[in-house]
N, C-alpha and C. Protein backbone atom coordinates (compact mmCIF):
# COMPACT_ATOMS: atom_id res chain seq x y z
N UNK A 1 55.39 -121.30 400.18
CA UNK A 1 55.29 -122.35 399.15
C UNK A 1 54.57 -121.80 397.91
N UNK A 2 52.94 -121.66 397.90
CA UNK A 2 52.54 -120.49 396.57
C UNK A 2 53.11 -119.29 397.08
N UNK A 3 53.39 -119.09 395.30
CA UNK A 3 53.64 -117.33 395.72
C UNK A 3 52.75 -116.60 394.76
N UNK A 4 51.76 -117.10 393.93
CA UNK A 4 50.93 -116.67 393.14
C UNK A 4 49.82 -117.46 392.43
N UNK A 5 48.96 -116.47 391.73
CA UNK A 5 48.49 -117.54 390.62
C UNK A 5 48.75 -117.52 389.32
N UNK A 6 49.37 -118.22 388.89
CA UNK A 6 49.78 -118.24 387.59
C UNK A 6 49.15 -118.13 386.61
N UNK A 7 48.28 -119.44 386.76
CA UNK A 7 47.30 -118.61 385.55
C UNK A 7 45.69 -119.51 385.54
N UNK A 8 44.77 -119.28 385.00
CA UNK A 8 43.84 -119.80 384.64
C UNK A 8 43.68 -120.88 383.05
N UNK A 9 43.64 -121.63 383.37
CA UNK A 9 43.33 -122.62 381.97
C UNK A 9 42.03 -122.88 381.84
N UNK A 10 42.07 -122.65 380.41
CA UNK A 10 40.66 -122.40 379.79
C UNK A 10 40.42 -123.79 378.73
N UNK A 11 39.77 -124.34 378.57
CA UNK A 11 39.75 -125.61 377.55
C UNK A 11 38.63 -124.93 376.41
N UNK A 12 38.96 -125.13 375.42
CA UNK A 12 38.03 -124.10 374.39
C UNK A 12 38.10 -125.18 372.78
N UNK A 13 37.35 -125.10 372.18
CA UNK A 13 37.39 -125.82 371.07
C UNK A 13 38.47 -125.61 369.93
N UNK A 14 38.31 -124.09 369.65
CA UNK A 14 38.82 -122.97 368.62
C UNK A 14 39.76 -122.59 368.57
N UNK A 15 41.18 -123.01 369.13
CA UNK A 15 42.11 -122.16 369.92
C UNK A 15 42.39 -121.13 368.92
N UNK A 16 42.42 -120.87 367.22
CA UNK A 16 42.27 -119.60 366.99
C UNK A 16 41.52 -118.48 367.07
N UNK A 17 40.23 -119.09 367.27
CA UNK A 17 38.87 -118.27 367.84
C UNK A 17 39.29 -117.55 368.87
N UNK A 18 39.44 -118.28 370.24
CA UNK A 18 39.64 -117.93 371.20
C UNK A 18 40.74 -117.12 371.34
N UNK A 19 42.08 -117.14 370.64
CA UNK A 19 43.33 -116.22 370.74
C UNK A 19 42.69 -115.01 370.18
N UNK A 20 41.87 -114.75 369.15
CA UNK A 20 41.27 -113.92 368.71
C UNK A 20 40.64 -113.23 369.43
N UNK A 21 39.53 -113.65 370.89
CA UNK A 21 38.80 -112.94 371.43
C UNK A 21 39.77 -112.51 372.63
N UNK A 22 40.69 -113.27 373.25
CA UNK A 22 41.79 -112.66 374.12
C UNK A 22 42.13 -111.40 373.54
N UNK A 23 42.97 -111.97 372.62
CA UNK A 23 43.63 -110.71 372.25
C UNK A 23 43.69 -109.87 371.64
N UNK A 24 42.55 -110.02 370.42
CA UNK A 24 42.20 -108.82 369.47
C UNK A 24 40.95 -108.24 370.34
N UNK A 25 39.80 -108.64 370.96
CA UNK A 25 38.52 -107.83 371.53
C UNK A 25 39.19 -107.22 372.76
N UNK A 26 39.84 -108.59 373.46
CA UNK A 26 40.02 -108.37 375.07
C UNK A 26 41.23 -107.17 375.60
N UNK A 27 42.18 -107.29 374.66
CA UNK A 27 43.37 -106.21 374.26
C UNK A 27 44.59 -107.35 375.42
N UNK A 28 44.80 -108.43 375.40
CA UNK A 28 44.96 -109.26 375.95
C UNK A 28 47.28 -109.50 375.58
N UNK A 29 47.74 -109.12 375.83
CA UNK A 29 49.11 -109.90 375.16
C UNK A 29 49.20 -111.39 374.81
N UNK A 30 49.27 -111.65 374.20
CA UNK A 30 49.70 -113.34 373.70
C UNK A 30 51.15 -113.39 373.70
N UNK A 31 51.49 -114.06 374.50
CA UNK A 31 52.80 -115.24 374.96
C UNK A 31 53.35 -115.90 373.92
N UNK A 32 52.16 -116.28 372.67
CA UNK A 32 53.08 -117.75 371.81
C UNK A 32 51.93 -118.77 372.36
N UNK A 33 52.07 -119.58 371.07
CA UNK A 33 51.18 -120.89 370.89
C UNK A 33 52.34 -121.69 371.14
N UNK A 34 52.13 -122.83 371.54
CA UNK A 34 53.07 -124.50 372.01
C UNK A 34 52.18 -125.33 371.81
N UNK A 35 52.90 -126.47 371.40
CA UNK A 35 51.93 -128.37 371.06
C UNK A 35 52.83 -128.88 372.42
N UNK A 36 51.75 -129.22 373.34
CA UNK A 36 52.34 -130.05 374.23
C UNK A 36 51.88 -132.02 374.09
N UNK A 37 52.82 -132.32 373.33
CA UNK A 37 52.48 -133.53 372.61
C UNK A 37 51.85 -135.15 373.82
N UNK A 38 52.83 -134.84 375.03
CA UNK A 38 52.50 -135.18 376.18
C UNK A 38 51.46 -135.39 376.73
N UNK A 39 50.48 -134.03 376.62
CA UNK A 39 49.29 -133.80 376.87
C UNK A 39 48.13 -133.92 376.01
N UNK A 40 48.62 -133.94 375.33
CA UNK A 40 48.02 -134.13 373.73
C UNK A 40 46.96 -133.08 373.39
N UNK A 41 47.55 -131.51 373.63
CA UNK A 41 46.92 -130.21 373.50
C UNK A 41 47.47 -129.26 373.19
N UNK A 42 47.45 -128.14 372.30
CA UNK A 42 48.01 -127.16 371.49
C UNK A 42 47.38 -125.80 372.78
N UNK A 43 48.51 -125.08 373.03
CA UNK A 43 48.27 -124.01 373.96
C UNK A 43 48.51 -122.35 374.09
N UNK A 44 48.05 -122.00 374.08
CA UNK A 44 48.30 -119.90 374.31
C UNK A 44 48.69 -119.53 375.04
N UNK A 45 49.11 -118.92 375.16
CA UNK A 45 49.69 -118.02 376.76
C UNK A 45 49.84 -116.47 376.60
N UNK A 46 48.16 -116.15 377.45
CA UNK A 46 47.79 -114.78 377.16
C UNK A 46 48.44 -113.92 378.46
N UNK A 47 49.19 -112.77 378.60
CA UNK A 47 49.48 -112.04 379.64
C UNK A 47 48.52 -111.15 379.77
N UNK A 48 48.18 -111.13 381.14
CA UNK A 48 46.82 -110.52 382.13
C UNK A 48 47.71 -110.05 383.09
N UNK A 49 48.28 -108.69 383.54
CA UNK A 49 49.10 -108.02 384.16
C UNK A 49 50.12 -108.94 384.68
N UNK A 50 50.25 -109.69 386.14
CA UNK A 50 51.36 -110.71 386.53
C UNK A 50 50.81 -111.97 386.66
N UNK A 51 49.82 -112.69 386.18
CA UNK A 51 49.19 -113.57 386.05
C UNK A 51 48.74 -113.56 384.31
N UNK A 52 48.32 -115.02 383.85
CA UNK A 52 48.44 -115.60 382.29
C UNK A 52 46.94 -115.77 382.74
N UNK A 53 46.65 -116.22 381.07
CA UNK A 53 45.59 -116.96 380.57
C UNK A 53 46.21 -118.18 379.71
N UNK A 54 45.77 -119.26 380.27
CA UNK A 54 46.39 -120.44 379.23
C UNK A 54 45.21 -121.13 378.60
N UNK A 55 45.20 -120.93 377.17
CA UNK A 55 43.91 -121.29 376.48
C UNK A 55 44.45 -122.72 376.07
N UNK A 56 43.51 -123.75 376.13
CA UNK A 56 43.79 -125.18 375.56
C UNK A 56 43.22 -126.02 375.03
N UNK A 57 43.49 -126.43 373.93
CA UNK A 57 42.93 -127.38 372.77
C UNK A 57 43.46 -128.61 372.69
N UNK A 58 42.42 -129.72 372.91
CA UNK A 58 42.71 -131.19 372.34
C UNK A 58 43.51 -131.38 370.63
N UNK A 59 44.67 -131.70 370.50
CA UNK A 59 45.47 -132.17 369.38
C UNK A 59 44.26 -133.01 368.24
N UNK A 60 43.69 -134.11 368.84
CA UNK A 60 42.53 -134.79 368.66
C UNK A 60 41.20 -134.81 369.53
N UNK A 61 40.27 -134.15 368.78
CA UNK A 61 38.88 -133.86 369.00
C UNK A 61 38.86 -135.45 370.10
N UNK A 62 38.34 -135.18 371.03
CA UNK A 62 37.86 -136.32 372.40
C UNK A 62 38.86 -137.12 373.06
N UNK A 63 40.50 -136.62 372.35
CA UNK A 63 41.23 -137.51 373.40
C UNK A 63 42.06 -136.42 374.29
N UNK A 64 42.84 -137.31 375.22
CA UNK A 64 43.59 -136.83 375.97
C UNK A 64 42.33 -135.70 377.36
N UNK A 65 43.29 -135.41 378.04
CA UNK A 65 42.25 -134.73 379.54
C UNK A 65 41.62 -133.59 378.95
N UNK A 66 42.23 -132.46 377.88
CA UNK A 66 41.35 -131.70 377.85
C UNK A 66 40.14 -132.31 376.60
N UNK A 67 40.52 -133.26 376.08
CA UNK A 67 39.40 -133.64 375.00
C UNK A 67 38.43 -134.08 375.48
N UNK A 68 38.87 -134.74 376.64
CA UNK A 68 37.51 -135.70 377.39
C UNK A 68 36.85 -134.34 378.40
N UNK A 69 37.45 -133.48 379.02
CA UNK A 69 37.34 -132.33 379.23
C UNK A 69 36.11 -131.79 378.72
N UNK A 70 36.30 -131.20 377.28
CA UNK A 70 35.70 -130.15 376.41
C UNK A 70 34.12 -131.89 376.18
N UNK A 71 34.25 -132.97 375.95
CA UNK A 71 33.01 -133.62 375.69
C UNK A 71 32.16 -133.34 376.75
N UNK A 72 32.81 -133.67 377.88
CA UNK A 72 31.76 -133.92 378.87
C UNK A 72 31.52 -132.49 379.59
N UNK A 73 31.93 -131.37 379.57
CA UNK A 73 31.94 -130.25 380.34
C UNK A 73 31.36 -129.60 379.32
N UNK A 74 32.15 -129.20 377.85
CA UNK A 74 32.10 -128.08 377.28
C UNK A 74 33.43 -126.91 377.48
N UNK A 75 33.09 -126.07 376.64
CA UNK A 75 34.49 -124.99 377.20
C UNK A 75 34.16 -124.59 378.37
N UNK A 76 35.59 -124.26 378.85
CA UNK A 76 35.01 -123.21 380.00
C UNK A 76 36.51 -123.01 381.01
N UNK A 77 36.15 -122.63 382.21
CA UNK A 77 37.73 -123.27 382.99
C UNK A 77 38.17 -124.63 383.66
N UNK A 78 39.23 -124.60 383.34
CA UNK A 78 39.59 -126.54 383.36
C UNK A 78 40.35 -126.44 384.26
N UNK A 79 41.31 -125.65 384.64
CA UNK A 79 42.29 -125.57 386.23
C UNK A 79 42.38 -123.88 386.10
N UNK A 80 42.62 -124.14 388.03
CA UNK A 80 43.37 -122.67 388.30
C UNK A 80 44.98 -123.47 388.48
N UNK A 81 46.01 -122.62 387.82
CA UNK A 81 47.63 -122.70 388.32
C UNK A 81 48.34 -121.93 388.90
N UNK A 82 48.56 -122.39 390.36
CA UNK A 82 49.49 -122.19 391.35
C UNK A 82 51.22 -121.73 391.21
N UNK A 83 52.01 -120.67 390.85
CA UNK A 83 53.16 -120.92 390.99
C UNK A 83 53.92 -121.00 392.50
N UNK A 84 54.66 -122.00 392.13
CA UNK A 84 55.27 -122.48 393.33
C UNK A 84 56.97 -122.20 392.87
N UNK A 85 57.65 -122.30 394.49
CA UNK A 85 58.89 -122.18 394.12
C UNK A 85 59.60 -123.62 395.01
N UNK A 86 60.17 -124.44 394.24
CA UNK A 86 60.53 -125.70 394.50
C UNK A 86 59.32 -126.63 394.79
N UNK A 87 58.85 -127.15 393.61
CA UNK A 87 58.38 -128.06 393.09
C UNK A 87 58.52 -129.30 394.14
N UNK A 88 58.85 -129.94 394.04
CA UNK A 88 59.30 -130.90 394.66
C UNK A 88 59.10 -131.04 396.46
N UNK A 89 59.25 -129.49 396.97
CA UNK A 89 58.87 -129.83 398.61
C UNK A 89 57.74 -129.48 398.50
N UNK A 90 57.12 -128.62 397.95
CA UNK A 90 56.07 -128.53 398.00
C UNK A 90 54.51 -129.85 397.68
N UNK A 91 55.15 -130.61 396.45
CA UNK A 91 54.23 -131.98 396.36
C UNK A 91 54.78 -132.78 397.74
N UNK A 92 56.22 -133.00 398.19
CA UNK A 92 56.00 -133.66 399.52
C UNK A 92 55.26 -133.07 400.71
N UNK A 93 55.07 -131.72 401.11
CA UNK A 93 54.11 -131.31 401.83
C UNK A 93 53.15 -131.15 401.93
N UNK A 94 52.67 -131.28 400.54
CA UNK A 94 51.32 -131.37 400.19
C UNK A 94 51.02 -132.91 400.74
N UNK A 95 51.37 -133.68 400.07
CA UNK A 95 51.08 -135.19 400.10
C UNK A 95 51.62 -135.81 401.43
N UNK A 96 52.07 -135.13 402.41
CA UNK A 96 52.12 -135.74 404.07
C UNK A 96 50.81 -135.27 404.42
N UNK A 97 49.74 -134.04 403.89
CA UNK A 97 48.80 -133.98 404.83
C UNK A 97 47.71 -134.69 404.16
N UNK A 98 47.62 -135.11 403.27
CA UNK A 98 47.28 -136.53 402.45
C UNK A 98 46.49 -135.78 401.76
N UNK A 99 46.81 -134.93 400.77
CA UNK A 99 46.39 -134.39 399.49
C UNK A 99 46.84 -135.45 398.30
N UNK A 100 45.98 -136.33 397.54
CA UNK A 100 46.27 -136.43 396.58
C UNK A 100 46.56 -136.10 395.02
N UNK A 101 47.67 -136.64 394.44
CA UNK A 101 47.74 -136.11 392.79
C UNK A 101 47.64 -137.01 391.87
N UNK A 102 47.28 -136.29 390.88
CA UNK A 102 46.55 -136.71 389.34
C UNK A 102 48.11 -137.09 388.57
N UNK A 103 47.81 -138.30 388.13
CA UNK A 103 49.35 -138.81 387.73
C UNK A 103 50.89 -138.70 388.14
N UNK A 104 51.47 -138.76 387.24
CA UNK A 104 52.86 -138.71 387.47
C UNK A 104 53.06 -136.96 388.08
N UNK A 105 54.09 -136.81 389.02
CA UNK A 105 53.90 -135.59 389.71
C UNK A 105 55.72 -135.78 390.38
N UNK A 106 56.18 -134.46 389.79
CA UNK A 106 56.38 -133.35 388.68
C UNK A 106 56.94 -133.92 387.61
N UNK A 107 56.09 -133.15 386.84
CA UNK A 107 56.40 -133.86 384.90
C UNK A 107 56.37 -132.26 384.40
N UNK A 108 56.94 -132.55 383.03
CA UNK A 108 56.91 -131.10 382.42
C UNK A 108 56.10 -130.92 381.66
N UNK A 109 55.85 -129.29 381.76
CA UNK A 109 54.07 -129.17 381.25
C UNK A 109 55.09 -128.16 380.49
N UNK A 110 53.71 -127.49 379.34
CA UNK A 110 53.55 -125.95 378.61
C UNK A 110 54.50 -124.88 379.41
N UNK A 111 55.54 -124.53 378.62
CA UNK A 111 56.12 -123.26 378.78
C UNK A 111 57.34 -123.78 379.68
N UNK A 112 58.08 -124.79 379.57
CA UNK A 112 58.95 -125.30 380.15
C UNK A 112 59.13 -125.64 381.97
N UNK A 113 57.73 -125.41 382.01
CA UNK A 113 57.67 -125.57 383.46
C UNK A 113 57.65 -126.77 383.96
N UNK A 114 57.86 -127.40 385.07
CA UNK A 114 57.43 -128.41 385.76
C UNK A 114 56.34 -128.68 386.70
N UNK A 115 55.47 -129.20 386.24
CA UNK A 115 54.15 -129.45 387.27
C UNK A 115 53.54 -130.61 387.45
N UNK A 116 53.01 -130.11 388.56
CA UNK A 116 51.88 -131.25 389.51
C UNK A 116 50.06 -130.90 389.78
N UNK A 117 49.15 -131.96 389.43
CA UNK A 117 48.20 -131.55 389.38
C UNK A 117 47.36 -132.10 390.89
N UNK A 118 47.03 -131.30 391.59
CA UNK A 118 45.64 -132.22 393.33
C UNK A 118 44.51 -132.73 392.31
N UNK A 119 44.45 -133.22 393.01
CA UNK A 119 43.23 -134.29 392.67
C UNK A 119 41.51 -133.06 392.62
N UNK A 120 41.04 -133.11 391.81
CA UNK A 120 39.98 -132.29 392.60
C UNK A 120 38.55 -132.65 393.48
N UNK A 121 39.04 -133.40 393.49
CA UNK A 121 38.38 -134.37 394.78
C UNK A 121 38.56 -134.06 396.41
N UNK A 122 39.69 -133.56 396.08
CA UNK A 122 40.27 -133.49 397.07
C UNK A 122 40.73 -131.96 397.48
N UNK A 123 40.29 -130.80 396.51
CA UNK A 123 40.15 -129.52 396.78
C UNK A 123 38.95 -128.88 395.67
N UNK A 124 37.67 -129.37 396.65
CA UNK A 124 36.39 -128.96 396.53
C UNK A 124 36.27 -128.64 394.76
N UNK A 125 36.52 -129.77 393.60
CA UNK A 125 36.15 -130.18 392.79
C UNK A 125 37.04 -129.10 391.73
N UNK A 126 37.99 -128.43 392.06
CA UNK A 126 38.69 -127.64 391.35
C UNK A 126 40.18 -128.10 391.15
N UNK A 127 40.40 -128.25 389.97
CA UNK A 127 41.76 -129.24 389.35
C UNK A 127 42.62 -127.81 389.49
N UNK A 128 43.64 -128.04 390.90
CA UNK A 128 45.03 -127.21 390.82
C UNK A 128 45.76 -127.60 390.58
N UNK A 129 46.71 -126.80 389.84
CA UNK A 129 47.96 -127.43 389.03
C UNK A 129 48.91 -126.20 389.79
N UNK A 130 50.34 -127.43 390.16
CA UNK A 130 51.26 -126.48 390.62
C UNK A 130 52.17 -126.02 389.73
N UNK A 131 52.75 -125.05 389.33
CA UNK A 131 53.85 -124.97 388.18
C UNK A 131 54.88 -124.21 388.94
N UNK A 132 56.43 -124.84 388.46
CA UNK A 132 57.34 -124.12 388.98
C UNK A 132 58.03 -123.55 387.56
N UNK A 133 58.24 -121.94 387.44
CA UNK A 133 58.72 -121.96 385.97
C UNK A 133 60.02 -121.82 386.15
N UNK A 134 60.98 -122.34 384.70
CA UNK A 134 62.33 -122.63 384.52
C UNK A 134 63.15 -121.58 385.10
N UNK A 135 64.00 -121.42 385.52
CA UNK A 135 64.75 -120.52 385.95
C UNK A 135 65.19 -119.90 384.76
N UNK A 136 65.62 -118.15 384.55
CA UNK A 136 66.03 -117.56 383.59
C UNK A 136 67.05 -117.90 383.28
């Protein structure tokens, strides 16, 4: 069901700051910026050998999950992401052993993928997000 980790999401204020320290200090590849209007957050996608960095910014300063996110936390990491392959059995297998999820589950996220987020309540306070990416 996982076959990796996809990537780490980072919630950060600056997202040009931060593309800056990825990838000009860190020597980091950048993917491309996306507005995921849905989410209501503007996003990076740094390549880190077969695993990403997904840097993420509130559209509007305090709304949406990563705005309320970045108030009450600060930057820092906001999910680890899971790639999965078939979406769909995987949230039903998850959710027979009574894992719960964070909204609507599978919806389409950043980078044309489809994902589902566990509750982190319910895996020792760490928000996993499953992503299945688009087929080529």
């Amino acid at each position: 069901m996982i076959r990796r980790i996809d990537h780490i999401g980072i919630a950060v204020r600056d997202l040009d700051k931060a593309v800056a320290l990825y990838r000009d200090t860190l020597g980091l590849k950048s993917l491309g910026l996306e507005t995921v209007e849905s989410e209501g957050v503007r996003v990076a996608l740094l390549e880190v050998g077969e695993s990403r960095i997904e840097l993420l910014t509130p559209l509007k300063p305090g709304e949406g999950p990563i705005g309320k996110f970045l108030e009450a936390r600060g930057e820092g990491v906001h999910h680890v992401c899971l790639g999965v392959e078939g979406i769909g059995k995987s949230i039903a297998a998850l959710t027979e052993v009574g894992l719960p999820f964070v909204g609507a589950a599978p919806r389409l996220g950043a980078h044309g993928c489809m994902v589902a987020f566990l509750h982190p309540k319910a895996t020792c306070g760490v928000l996993i997000e499953l992503s299945e990416r688009p087929s080529p």
